[in-house]
C-alpha atoms as a PDB file:
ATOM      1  CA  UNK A   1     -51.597  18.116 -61.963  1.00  0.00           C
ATOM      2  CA  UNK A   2     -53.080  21.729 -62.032  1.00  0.00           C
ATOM      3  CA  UNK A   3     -51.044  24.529 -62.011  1.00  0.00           C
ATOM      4  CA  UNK A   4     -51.518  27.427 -59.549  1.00  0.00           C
ATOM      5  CA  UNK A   5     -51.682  30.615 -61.006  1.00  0.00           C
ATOM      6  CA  UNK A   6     -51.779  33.727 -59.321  1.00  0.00           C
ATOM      7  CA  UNK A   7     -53.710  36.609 -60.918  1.00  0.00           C
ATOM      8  CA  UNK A   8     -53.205  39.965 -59.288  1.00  0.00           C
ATOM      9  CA  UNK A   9     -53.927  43.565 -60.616  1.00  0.00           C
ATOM     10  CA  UNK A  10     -51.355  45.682 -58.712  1.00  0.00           C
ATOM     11  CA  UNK A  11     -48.337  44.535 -58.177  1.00  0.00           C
ATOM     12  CA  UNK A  12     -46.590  46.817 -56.602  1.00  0.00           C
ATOM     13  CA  UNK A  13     -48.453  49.921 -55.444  1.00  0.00           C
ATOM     14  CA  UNK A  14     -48.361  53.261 -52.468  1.00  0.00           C
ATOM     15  CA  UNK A  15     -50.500  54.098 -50.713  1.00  0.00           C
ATOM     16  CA  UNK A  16     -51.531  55.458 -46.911  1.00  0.00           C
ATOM     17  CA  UNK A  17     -51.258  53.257 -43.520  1.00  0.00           C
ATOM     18  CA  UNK A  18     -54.729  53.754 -41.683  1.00  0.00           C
ATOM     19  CA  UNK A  19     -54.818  51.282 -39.146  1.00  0.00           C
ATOM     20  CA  UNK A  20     -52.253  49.306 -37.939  1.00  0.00           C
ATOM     21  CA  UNK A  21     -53.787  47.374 -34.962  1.00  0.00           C
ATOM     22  CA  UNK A  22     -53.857  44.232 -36.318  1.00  0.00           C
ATOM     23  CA  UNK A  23     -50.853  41.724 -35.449  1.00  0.00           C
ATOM     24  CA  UNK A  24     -48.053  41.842 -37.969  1.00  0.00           C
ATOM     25  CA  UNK A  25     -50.923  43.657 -40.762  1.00  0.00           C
ATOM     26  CA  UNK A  26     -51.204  46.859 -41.755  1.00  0.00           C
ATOM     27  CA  UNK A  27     -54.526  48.412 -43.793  1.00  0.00           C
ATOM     28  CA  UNK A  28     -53.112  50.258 -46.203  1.00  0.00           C
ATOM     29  CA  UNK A  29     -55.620  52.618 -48.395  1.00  0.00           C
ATOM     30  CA  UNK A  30     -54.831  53.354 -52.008  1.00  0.00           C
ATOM     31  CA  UNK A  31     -56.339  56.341 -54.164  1.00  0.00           C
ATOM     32  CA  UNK A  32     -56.042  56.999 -57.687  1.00  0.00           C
ATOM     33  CA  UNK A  33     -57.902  59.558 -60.228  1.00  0.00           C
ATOM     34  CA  UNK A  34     -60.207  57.742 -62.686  1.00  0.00           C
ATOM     35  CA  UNK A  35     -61.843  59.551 -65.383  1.00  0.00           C
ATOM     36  CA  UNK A  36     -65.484  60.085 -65.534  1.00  0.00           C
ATOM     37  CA  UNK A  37     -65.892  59.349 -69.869  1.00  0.00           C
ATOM     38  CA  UNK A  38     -69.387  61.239 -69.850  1.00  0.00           C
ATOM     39  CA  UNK A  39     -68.295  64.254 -67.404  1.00  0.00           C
ATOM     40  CA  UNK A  40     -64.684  64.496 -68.759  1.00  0.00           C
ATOM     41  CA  UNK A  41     -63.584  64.867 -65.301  1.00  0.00           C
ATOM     42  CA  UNK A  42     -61.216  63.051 -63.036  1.00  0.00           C
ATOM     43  CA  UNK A  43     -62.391  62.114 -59.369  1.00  0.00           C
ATOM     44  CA  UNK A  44     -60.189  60.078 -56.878  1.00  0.00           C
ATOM     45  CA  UNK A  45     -61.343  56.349 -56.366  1.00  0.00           C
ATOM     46  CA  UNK A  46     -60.183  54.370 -53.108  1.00  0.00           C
ATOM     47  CA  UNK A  47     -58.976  50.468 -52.220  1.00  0.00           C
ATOM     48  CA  UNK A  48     -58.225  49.192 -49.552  1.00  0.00           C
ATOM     49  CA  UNK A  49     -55.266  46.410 -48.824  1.00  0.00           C
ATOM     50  CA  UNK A  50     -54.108  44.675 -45.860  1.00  0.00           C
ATOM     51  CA  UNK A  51     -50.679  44.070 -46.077  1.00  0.00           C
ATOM     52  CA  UNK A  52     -48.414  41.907 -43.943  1.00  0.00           C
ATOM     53  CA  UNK A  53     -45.809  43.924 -41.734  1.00  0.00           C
ATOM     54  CA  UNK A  54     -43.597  41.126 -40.536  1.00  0.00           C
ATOM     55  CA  UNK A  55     -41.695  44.106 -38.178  1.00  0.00           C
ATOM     56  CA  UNK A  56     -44.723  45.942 -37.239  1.00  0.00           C
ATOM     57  CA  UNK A  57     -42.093  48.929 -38.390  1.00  0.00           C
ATOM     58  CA  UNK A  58     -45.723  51.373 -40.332  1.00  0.00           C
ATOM     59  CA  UNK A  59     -47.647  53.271 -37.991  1.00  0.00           C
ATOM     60  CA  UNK A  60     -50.501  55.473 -39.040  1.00  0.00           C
ATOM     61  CA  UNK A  61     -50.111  58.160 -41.857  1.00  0.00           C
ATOM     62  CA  UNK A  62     -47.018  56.560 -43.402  1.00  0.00           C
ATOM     63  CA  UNK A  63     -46.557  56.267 -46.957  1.00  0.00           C
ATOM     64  CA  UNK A  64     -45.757  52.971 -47.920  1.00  0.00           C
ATOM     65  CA  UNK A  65     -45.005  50.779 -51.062  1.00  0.00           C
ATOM     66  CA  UNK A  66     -46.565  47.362 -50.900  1.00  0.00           C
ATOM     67  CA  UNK A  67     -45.546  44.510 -53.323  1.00  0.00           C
ATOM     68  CA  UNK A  68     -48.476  41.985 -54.225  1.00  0.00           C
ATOM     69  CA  UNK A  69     -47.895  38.287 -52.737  1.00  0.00           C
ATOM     70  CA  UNK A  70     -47.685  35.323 -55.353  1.00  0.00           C
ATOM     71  CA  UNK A  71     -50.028  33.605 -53.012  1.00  0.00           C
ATOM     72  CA  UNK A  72     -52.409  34.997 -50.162  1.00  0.00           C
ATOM     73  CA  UNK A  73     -51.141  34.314 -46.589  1.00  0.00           C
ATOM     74  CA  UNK A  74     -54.972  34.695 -45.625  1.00  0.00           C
ATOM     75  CA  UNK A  75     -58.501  35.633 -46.660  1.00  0.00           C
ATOM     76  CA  UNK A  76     -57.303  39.510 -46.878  1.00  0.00           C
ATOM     77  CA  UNK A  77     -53.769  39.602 -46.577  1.00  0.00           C
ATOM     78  CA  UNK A  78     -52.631  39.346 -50.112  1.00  0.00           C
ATOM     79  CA  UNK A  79     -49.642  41.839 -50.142  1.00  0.00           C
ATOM     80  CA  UNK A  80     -46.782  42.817 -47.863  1.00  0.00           C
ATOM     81  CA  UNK A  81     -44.926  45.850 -46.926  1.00  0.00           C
ATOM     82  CA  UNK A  82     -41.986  46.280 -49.105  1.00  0.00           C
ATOM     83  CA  UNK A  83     -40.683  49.904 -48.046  1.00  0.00           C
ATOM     84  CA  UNK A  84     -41.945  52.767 -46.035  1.00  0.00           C
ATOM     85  CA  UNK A  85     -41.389  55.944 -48.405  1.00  0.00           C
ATOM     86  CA  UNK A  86     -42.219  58.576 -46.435  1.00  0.00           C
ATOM     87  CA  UNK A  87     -42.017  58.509 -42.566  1.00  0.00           C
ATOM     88  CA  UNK A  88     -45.080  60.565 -40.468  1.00  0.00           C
ATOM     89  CA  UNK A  89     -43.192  63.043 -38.261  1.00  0.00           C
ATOM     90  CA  UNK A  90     -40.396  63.708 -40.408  1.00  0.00           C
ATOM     91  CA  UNK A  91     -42.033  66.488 -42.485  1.00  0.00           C
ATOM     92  CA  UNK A  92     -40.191  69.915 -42.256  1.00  0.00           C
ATOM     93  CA  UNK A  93     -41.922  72.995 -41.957  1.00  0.00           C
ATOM     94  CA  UNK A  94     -40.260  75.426 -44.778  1.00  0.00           C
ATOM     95  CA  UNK A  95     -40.532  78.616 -42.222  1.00  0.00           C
ATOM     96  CA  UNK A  96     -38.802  77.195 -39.004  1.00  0.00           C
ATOM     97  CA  UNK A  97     -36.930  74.987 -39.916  1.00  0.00           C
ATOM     98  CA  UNK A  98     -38.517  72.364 -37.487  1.00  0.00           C
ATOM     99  CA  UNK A  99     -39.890  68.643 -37.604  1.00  0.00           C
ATOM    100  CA  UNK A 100     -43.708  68.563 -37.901  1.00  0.00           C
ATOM    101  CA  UNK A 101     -46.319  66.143 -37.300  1.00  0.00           C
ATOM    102  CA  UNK A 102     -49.677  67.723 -39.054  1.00  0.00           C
ATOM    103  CA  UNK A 103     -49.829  70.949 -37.207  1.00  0.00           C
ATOM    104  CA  UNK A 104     -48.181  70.239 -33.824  1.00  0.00           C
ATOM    105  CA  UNK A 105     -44.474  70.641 -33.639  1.00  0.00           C
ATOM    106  CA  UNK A 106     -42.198  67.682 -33.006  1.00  0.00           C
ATOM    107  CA  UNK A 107     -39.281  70.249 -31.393  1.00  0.00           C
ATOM    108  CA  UNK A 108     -39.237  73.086 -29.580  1.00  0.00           C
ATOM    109  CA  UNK A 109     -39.635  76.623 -31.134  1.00  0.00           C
ATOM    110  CA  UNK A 110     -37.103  78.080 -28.762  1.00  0.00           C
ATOM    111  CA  UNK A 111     -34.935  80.183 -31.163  1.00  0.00           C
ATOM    112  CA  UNK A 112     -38.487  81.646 -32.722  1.00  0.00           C
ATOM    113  CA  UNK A 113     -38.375  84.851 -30.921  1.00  0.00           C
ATOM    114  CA  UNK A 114     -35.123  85.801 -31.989  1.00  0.00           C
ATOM    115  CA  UNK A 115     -35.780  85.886 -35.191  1.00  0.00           C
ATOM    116  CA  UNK A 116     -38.969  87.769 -34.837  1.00  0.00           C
ATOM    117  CA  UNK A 117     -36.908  90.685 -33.212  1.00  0.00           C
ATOM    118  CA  UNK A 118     -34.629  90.636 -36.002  1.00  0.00           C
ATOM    119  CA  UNK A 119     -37.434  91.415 -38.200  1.00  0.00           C
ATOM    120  CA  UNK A 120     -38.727  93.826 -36.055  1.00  0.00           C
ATOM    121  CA  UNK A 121     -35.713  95.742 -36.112  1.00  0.00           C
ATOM    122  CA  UNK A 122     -35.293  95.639 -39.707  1.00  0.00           C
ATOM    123  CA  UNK A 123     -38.352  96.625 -40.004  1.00  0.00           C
ATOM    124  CA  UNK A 124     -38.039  99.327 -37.986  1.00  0.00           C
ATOM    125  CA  UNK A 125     -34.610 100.441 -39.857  1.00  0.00           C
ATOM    126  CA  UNK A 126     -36.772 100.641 -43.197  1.00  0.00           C
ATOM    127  CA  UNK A 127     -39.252 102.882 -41.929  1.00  0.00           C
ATOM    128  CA  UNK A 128     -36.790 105.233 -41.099  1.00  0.00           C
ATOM    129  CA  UNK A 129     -34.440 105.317 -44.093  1.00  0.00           C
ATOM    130  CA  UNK A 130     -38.075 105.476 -46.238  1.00  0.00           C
ATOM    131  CA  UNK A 131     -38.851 108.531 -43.864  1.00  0.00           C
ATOM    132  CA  UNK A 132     -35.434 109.728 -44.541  1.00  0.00           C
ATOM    133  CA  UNK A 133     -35.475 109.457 -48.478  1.00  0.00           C
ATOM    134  CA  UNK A 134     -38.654 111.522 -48.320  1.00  0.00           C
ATOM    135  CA  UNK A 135     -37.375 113.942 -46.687  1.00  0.00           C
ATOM    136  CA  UNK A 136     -34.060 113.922 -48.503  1.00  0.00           C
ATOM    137  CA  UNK A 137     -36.065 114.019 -51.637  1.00  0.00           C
ATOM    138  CA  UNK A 138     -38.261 116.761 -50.692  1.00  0.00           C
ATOM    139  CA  UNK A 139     -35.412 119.013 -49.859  1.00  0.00           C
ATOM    140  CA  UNK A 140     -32.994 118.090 -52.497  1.00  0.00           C
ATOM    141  CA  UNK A 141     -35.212 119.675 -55.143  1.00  0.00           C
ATOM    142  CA  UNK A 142     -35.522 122.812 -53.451  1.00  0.00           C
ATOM    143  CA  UNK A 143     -39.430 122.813 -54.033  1.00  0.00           C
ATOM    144  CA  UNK A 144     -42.065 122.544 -51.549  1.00  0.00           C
ATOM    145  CA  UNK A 145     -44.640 119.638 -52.015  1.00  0.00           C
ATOM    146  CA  UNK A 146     -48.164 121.133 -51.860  1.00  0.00           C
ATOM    147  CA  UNK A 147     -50.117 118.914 -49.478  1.00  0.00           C
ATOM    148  CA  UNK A 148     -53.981 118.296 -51.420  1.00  0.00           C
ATOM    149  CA  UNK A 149     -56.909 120.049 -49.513  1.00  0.00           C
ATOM    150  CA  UNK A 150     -59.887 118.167 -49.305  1.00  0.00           C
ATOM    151  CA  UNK A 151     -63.012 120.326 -49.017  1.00  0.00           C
ATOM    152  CA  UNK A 152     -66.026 119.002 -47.603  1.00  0.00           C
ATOM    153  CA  UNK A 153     -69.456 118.437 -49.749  1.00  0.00           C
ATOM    154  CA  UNK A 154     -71.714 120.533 -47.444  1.00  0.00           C
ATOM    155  CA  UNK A 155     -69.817 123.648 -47.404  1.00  0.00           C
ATOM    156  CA  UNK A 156     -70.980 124.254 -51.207  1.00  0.00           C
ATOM    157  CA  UNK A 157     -74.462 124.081 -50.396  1.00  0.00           C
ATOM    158  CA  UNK A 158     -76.302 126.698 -50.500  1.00  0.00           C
ATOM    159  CA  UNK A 159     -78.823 127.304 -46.981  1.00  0.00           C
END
């Protein structure tokens, strides 16, 4: 006649897949900031979860939600997966336009090189009109710029 009860912290909580090659679990490790009273200063603090993956859908690097279990389905497994957030390999990089994974590009940069020529060339065009509106300004005032003379130390010096 004794009730179970099931006493868990976290129920739901996200954290990072870093291993997945267990059968149907994934290890799933969880960092939070904690406050140092003494220090006044906030430093991360890790756990570790295994968490059943009845798909085997996580592999390592995702971002996942996992929901506390009522009861354990083992010694360690005492949550599941309930959603992957965030997918590894579907980052895009802001300047290209194209998938990453960390630093190595998921698609080819093929169309790269055209754009870099485009810059070059409008690069290019700027120097010129600057060139020209220096000129233009020069002229337009009808008053030659002195250019500064720079005199060297050791001619003043007496032998």
């Amino acid at each position: 006649m004794s009730v179970k009860q099931a006493s868990v912290h976290a129920k739901w909580v996200i954290g990072k897949v870093i291993g997945n090659k267990m059968h149907k679990t994934a290890k799933v490790r969880v960092t939070r900031l904690v406050l140092d009273p003494y220090l006044l200063k906030y430093y991360n603090k890790r756990k570790t979860y295994f968490a059943h993956d009845a798909l085997q859908q996580c592999t390592m690097g995702d971002i996942v939600l996992i929901k506390a279990l009522p009861e354990p389905r083992s010694k360690h497994v005492k949550h599941e997966l309930a959603e992957i957030v965030h997918k590894v390999g579907q980052v895009v990089d802001p300047l290209t336009g194209k998938r990453v994974a960390g630093k190595v590009f998921l698609e080819p940069l093929t169309d790269l090189g055209a754009r870099e020529e485009e810059k070059e060339t409008t690069a290019a065009s700027l120097t010129e009109k600057l060139i020209e509106l220096n000129i233009n300004a020069a002229s337009a005032s009808g008053v030659s710029v002195p250019q500064p003379q720079i005199q060297s130390q050791n001619s003043n010096r007496d032998v």
